[in-house]
PDB file of N, CA and C in Angstrom:
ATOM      1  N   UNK A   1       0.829  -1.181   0.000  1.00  0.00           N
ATOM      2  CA  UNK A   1       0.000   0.000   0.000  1.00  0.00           C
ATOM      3  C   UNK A   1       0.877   1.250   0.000  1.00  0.00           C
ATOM      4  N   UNK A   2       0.116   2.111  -0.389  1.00  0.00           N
ATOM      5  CA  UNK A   2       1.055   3.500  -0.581  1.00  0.00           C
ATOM      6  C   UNK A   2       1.242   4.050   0.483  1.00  0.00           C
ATOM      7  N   UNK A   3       2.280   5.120   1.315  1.00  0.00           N
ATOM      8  CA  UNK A   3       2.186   5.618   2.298  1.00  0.00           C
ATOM      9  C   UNK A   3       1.340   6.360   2.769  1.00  0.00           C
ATOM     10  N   UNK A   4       0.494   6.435   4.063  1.00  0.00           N
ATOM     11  CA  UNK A   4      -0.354   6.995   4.566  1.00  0.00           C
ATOM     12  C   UNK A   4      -2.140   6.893   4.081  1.00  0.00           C
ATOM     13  N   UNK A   5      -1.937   5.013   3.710  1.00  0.00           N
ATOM     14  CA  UNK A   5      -3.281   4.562   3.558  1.00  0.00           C
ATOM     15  C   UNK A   5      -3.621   3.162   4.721  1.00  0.00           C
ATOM     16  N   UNK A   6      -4.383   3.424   5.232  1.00  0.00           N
ATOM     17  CA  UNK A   6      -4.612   2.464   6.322  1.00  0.00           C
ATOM     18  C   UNK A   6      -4.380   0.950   5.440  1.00  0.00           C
ATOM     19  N   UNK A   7      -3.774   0.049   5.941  1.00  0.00           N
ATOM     20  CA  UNK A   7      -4.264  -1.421   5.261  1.00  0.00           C
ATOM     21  C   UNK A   7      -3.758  -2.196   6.925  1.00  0.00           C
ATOM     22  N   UNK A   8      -5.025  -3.455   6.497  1.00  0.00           N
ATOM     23  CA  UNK A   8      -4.979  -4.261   7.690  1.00  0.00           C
ATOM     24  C   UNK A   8      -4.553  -5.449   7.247  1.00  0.00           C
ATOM     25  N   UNK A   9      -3.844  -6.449   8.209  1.00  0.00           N
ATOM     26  CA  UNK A   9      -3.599  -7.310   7.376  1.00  0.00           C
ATOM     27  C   UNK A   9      -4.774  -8.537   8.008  1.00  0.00           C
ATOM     28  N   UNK A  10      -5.020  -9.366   6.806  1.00  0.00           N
ATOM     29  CA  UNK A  10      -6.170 -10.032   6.988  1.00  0.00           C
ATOM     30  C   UNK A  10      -5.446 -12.056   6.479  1.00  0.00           C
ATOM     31  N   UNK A  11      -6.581 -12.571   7.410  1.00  0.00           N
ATOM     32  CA  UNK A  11      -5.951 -14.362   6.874  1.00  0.00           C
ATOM     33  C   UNK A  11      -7.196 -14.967   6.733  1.00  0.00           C
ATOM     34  N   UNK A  12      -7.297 -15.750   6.482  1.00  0.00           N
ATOM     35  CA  UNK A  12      -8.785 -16.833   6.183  1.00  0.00           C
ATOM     36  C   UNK A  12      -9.271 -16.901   7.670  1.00  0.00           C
ATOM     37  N   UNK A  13     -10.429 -16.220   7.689  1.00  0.00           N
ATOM     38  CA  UNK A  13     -10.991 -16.312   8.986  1.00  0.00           C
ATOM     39  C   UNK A  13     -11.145 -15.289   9.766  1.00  0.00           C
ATOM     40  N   UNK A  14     -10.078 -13.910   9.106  1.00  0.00           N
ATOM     41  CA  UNK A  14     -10.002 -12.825   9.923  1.00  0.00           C
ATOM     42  C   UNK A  14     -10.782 -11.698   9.231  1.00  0.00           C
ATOM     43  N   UNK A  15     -11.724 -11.755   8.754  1.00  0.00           N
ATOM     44  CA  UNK A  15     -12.353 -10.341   7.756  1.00  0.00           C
ATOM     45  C   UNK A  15     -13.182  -9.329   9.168  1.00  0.00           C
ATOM     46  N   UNK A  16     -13.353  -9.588  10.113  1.00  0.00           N
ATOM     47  CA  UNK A  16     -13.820  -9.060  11.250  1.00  0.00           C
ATOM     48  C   UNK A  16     -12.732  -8.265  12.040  1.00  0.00           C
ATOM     49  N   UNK A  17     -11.645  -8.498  11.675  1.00  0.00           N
ATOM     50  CA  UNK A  17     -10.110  -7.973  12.658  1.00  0.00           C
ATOM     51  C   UNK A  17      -9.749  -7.071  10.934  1.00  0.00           C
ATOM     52  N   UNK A  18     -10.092  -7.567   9.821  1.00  0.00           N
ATOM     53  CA  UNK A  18      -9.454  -6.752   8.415  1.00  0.00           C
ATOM     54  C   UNK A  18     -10.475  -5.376   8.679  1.00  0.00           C
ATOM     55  N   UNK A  19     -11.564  -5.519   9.199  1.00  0.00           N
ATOM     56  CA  UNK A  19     -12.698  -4.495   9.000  1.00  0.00           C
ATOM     57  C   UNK A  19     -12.626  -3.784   9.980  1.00  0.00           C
ATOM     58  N   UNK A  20     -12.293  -3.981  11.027  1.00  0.00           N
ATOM     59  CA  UNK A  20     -12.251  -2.448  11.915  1.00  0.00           C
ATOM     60  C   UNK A  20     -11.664  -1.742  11.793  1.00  0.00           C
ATOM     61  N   UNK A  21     -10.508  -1.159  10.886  1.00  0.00           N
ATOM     62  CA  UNK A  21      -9.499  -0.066  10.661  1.00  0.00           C
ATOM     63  C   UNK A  21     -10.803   0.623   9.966  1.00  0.00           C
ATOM     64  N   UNK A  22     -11.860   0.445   9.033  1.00  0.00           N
ATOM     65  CA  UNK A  22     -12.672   0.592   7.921  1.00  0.00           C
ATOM     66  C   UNK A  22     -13.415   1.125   8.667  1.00  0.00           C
ATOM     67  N   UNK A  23     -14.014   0.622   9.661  1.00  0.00           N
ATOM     68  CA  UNK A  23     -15.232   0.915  10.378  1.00  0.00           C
ATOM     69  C   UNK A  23     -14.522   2.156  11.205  1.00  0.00           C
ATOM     70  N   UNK A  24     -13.308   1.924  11.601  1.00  0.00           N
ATOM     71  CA  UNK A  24     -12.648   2.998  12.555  1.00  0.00           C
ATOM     72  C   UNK A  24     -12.764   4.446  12.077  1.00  0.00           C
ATOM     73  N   UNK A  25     -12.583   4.704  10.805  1.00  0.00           N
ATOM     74  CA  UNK A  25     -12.299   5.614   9.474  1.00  0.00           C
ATOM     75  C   UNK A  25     -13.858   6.410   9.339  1.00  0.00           C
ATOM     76  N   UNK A  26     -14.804   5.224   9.227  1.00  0.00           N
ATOM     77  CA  UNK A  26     -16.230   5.653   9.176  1.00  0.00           C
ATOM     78  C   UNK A  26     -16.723   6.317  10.231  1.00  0.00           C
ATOM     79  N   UNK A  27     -16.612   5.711  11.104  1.00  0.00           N
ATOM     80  CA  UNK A  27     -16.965   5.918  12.859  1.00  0.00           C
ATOM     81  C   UNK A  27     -16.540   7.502  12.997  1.00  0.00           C
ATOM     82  N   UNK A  28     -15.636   8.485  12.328  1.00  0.00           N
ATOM     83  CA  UNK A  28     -15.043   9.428  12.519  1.00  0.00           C
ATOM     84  C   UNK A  28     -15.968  10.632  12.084  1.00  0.00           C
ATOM     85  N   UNK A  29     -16.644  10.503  10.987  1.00  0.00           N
ATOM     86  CA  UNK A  29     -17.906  11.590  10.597  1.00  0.00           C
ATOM     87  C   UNK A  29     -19.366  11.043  10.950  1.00  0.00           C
ATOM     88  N   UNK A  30     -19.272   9.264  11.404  1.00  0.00           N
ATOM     89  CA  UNK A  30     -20.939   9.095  11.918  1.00  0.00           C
ATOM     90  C   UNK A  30     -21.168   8.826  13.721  1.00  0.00           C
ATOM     91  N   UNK A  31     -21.575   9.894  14.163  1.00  0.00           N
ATOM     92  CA  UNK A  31     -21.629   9.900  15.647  1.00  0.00           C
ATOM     93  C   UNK A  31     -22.709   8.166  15.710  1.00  0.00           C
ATOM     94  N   UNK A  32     -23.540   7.731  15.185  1.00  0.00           N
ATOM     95  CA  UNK A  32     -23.981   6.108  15.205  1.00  0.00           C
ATOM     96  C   UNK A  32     -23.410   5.108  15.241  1.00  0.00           C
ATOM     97  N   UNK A  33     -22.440   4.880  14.265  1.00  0.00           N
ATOM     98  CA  UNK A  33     -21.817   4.114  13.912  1.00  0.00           C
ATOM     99  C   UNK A  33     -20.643   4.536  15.143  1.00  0.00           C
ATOM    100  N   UNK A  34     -20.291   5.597  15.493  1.00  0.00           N
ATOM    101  CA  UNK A  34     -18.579   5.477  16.817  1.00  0.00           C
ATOM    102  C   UNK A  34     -19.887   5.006  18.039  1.00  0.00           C
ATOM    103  N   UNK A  35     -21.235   5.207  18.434  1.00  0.00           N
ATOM    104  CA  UNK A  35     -21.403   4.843  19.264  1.00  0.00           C
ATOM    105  C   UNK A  35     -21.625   3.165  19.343  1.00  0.00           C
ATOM    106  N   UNK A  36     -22.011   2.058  18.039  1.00  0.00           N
ATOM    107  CA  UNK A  36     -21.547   1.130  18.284  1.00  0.00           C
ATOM    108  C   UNK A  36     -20.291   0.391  18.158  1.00  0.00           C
ATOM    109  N   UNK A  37     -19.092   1.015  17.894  1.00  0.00           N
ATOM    110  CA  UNK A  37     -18.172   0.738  17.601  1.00  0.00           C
ATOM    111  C   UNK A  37     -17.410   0.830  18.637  1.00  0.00           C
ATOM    112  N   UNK A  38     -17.492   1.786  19.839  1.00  0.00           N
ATOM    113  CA  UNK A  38     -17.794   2.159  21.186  1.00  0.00           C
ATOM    114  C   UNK A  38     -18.015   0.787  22.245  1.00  0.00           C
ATOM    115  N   UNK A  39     -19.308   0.310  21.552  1.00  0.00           N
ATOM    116  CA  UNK A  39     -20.503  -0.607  22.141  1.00  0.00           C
ATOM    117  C   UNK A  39     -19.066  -2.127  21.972  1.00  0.00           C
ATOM    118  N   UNK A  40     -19.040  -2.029  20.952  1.00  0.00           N
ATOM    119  CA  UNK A  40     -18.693  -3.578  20.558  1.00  0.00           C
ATOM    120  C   UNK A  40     -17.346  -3.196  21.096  1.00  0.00           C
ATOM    121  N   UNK A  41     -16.357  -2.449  21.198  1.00  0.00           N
ATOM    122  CA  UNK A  41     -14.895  -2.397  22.002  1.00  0.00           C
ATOM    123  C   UNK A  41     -15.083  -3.187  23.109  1.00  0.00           C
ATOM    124  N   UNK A  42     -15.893  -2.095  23.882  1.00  0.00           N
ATOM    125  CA  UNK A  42     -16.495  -2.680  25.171  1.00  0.00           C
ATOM    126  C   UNK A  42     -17.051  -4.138  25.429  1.00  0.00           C
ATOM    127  N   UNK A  43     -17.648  -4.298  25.007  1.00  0.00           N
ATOM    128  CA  UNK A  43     -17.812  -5.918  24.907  1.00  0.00           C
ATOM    129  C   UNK A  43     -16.936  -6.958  24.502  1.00  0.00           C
ATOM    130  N   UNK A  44     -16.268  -6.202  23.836  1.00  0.00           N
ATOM    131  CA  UNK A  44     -14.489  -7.068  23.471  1.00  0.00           C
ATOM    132  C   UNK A  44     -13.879  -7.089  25.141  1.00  0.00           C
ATOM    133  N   UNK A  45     -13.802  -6.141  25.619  1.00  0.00           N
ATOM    134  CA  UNK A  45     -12.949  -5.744  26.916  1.00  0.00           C
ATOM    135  C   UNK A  45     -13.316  -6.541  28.076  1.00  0.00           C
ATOM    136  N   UNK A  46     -15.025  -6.601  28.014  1.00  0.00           N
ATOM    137  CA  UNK A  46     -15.336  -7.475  28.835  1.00  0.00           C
ATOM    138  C   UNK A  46     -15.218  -8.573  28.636  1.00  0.00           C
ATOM    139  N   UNK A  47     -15.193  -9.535  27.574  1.00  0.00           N
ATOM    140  CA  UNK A  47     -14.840 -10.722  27.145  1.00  0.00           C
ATOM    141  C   UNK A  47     -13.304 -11.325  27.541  1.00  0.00           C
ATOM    142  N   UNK A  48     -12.668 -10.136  27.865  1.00  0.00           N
ATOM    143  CA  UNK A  48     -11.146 -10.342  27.859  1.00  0.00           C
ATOM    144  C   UNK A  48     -10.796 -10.218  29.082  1.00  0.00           C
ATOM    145  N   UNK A  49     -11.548  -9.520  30.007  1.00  0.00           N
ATOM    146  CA  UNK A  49     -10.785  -9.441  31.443  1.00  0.00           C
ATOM    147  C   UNK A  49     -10.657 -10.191  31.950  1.00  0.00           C
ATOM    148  N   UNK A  50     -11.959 -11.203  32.211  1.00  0.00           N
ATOM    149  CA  UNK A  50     -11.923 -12.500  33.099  1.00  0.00           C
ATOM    150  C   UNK A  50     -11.006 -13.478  32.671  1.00  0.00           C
ATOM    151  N   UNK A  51     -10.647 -13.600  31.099  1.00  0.00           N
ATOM    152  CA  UNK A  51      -9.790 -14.659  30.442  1.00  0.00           C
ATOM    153  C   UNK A  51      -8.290 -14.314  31.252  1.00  0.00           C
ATOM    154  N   UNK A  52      -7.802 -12.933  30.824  1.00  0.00           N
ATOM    155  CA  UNK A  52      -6.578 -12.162  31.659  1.00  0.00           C
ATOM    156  C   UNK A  52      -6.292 -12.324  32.959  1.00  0.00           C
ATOM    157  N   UNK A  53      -7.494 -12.725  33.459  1.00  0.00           N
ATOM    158  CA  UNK A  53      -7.206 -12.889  35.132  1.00  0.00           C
ATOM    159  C   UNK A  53      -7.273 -14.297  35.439  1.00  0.00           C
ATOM    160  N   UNK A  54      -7.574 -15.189  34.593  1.00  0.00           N
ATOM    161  CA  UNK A  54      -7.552 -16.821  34.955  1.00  0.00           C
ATOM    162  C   UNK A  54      -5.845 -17.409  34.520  1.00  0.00           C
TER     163      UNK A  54
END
């Protein structure tokens, strides 16, 4: 990619981890879309603490 264009790198299985740089980009002019993008972080975070602490 050319300098100073977002690219994610993506593998069979990962189009959900390729798509949030995309969604990140969008999220920036739609106050809707950053508030679920917001939503779903958060629910990542909570998914992850209890794993982190076992």
């Amino acid at each position: 990619m050319p300098a100073g264009i977002p690219a994610a790198p993506s593998r069979s299985g990962g189009a959900r981890n390729a798509g949030l740089p995309a969604v990140r980009m969008l999220a920036a002019s739609d106050e809707g879309l950053r508030g679920r993008l917001d939503a779903f972080q958060e629910s990542l975070r909570d998914q992850a603490t209890p794993r982190a602490r076992s």
